[in-house]
N, C-alpha and C. Protein backbone atom coordinates (compact mmCIF):
# COMPACT_ATOMS: atom_id res chain seq x y z
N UNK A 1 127.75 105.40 169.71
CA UNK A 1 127.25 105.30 171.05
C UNK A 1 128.44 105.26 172.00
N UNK A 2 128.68 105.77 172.70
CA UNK A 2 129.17 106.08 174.10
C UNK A 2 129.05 105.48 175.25
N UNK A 3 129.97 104.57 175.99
CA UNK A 3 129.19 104.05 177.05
C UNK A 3 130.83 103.96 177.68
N UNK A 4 130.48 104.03 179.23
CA UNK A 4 131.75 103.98 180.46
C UNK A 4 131.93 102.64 181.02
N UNK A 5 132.93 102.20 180.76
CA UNK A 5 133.64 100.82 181.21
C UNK A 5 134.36 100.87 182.24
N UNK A 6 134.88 100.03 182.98
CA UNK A 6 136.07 100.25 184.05
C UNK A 6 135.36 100.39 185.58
N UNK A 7 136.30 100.62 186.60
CA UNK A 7 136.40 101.22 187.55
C UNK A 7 135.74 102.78 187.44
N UNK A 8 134.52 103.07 188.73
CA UNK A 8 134.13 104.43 188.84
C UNK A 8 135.73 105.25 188.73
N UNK A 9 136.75 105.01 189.44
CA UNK A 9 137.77 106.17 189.75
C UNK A 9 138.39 105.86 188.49
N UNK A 10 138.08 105.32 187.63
CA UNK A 10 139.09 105.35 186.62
C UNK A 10 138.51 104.77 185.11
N UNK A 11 137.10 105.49 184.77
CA UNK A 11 135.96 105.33 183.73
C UNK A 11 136.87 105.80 182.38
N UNK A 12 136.39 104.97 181.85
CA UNK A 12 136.94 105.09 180.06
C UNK A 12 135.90 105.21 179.33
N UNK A 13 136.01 105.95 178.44
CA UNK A 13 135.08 106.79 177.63
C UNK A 13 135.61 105.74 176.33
N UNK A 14 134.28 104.59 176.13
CA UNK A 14 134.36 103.88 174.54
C UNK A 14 133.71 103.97 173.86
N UNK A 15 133.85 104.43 172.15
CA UNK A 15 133.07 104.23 171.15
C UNK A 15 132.73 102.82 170.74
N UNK A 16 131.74 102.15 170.81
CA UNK A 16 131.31 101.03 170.78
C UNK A 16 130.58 100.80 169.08
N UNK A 17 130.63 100.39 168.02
CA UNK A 17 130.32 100.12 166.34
C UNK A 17 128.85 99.61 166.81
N UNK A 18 127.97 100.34 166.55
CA UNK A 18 126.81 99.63 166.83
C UNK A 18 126.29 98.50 165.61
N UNK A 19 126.84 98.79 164.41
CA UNK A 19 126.93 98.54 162.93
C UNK A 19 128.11 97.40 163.19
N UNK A 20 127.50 95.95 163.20
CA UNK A 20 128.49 94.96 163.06
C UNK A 20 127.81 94.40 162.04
N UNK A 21 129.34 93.88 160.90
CA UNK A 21 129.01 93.76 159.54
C UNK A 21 129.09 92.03 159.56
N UNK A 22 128.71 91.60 158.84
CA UNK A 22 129.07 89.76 158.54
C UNK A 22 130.19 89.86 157.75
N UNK A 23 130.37 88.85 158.17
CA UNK A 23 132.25 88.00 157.44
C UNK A 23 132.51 88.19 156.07
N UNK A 24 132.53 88.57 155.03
CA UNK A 24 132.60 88.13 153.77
C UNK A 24 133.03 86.64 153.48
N UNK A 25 131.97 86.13 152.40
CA UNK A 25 131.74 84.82 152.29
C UNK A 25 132.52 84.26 150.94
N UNK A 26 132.95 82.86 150.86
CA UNK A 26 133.24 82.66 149.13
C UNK A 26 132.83 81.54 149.40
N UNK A 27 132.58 81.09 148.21
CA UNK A 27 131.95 79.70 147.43
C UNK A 27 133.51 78.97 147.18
N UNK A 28 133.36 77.57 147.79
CA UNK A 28 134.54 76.49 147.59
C UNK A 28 133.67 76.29 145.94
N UNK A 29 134.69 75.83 145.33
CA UNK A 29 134.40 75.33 143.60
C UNK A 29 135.34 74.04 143.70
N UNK A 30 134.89 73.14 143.19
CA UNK A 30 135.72 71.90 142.18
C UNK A 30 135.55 72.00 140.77
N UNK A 31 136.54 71.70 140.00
CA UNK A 31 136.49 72.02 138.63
C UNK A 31 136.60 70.75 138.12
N UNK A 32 136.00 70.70 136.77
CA UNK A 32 136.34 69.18 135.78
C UNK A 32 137.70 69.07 135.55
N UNK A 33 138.01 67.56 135.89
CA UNK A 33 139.39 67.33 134.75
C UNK A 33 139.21 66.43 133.33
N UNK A 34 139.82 65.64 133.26
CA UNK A 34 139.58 64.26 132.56
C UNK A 34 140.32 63.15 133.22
N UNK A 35 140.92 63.23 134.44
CA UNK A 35 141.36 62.64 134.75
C UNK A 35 140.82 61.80 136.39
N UNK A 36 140.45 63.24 137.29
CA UNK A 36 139.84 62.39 138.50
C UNK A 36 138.62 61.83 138.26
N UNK A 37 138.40 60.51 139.16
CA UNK A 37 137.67 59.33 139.06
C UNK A 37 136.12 60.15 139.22
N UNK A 38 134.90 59.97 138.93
CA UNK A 38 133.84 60.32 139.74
C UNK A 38 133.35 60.31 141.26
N UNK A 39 134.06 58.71 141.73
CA UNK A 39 134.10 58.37 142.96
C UNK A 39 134.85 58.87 144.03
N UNK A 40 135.80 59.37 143.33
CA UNK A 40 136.77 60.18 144.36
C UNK A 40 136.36 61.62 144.19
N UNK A 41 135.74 62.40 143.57
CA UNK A 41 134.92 63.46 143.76
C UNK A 41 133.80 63.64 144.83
N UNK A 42 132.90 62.54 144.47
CA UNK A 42 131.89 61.71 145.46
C UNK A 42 132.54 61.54 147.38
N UNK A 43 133.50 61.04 146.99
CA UNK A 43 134.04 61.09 148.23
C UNK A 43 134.87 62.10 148.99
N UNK A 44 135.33 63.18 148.27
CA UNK A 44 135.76 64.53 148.56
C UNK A 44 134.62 64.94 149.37
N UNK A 45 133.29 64.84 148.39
CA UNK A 45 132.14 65.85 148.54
C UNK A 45 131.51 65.55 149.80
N UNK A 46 131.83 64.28 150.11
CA UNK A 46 131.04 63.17 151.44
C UNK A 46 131.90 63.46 152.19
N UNK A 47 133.02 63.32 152.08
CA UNK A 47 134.22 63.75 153.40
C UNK A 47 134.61 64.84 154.28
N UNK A 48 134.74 65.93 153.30
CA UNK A 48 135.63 67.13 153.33
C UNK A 48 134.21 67.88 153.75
N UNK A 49 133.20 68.52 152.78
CA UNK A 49 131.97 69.15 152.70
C UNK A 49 130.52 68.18 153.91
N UNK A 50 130.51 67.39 153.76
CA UNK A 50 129.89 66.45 154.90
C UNK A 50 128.59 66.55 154.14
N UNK A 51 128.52 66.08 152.73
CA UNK A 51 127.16 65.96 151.84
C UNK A 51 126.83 64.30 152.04
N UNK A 52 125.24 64.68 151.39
CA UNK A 52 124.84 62.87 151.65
C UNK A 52 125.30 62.67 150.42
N UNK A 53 124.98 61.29 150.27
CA UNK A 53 125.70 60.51 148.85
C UNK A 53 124.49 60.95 147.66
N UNK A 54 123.46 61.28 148.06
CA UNK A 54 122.91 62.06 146.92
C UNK A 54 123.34 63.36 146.81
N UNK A 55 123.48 64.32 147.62
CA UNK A 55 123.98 65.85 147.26
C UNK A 55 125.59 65.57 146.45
N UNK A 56 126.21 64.79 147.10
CA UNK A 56 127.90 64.47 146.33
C UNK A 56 127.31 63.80 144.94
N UNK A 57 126.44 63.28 144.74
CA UNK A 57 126.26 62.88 143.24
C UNK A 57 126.13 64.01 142.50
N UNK A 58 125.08 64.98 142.68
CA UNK A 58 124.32 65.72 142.32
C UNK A 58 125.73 66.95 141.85
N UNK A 59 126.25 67.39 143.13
CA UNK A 59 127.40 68.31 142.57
C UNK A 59 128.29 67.86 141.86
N UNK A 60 128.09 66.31 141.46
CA UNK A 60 129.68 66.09 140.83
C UNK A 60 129.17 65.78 139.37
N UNK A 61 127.68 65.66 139.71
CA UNK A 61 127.27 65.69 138.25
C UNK A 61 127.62 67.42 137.51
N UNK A 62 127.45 68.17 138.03
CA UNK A 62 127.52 69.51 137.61
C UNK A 62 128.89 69.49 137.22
N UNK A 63 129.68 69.38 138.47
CA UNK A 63 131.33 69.54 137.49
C UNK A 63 131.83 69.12 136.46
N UNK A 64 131.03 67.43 136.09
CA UNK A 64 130.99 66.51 134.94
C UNK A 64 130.75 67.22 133.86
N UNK A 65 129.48 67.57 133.91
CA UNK A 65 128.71 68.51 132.53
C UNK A 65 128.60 69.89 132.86
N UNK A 66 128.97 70.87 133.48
CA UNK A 66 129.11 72.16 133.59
C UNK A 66 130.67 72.71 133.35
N UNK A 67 131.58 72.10 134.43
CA UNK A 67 132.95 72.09 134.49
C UNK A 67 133.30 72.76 135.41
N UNK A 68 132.02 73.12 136.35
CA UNK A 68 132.73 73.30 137.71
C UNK A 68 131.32 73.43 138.89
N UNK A 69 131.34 73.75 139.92
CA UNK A 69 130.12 72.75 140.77
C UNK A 69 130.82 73.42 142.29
N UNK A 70 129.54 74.20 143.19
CA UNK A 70 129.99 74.89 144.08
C UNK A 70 129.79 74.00 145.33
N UNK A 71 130.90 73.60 146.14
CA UNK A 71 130.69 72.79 147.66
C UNK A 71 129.73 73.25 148.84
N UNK A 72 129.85 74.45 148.81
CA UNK A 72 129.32 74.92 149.83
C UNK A 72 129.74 76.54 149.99
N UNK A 73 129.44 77.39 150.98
CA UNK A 73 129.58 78.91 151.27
C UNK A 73 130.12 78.85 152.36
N UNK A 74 130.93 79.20 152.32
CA UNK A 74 131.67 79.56 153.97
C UNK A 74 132.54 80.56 154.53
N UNK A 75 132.74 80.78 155.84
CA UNK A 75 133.73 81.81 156.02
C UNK A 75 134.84 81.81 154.95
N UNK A 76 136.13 82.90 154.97
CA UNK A 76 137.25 82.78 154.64
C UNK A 76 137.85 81.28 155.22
N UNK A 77 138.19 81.79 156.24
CA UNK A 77 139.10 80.73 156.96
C UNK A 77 138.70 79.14 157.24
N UNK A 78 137.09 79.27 156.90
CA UNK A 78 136.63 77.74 156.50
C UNK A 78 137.04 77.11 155.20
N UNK A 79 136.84 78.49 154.21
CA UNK A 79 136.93 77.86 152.71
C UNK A 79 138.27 77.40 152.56
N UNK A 80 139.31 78.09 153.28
CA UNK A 80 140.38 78.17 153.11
C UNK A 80 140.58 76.42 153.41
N UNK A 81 140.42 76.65 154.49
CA UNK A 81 140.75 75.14 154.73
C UNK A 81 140.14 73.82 154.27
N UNK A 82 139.35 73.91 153.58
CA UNK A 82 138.64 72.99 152.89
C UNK A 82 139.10 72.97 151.93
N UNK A 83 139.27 73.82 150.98
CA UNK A 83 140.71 74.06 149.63
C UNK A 83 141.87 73.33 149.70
N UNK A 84 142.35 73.38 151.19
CA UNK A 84 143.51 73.11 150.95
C UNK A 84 143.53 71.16 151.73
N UNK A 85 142.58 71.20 152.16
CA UNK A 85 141.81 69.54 152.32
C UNK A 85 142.29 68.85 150.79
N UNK A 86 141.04 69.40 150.17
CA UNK A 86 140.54 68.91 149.25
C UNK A 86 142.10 68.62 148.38
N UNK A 87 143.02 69.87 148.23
CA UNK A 87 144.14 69.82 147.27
C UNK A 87 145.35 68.66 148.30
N UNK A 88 145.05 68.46 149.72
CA UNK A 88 146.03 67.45 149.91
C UNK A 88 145.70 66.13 149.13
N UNK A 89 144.22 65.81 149.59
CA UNK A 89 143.80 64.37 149.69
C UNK A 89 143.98 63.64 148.10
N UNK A 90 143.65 65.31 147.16
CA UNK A 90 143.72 64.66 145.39
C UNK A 90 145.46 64.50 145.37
N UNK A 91 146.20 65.16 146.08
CA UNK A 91 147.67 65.03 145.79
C UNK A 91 148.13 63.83 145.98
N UNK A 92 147.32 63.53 147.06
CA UNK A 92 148.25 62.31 148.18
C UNK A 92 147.47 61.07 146.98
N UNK A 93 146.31 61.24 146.20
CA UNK A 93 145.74 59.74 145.31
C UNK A 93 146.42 60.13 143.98
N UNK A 94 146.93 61.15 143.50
CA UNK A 94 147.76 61.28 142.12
C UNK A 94 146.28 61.61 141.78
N UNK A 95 145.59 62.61 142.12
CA UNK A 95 144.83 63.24 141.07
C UNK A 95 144.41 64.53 140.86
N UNK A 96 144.28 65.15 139.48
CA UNK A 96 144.71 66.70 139.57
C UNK A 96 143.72 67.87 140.09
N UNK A 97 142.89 67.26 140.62
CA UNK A 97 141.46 67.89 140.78
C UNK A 97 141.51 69.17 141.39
N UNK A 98 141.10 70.30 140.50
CA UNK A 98 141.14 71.61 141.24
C UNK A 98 140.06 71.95 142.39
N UNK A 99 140.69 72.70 143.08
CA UNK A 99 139.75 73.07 144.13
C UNK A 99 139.87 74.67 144.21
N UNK A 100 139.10 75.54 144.38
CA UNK A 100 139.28 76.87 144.39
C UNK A 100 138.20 77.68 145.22
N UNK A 101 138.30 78.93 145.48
CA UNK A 101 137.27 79.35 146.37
C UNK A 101 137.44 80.81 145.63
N UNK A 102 135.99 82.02 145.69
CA UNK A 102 136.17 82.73 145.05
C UNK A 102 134.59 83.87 145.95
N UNK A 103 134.78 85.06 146.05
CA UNK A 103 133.77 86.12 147.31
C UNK A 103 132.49 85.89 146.36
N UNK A 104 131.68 85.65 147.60
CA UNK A 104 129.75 85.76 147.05
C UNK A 104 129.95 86.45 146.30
């Protein structure tokens, strides 16, 4: 589609994408260790992700007995930063807890 922007004496001829696509999405993941606490998973999941204390049970039960358990869907640049949340806060308590993100 075609449409004129600007000033009459000085009209610009723009191709405008009528076809706007959505963001590509990835899934934040926490993985099992043997080492981080349950409670500090729980509290990742309550903090970082903003789950109630039943949804943070519920996913951390999965990472427990599955070995890994999805936070949530989000932009790039959300997941991103929630990854790298998640990998300060286990650094800063000495615990090894992976965090990873990976495309719908």
């Amino acid at each position: 589609m075609s449409r004129r922007l600007g000033n009459p004496d000085h009209e610009l001829d723009v191709e405008l994408d009528e076809d706007i696509q959505e963001p590509p999405m990835y899934k934040v993941l926490l993985h099992n260790d043997h080492y981080t606490t349950m409670e500090f998973v729980v509290y990742i999941l309550q903090t970082v992700f903003s789950k109630t204390e039943d949804e943070a049970v519920q996913i951390m039960l999965n990472v427990h007995r599955k070995g890994v358990g999805v936070c949530g869907v989000f932009t790039a640049e959300v997941a991103e930063t929630k990854v790298a949340r998640v990998r300060y806060l286990s650094k800063k308590e000495n615990y090894p807890l992976q965090c990873t993100m990976e495309e719908v």
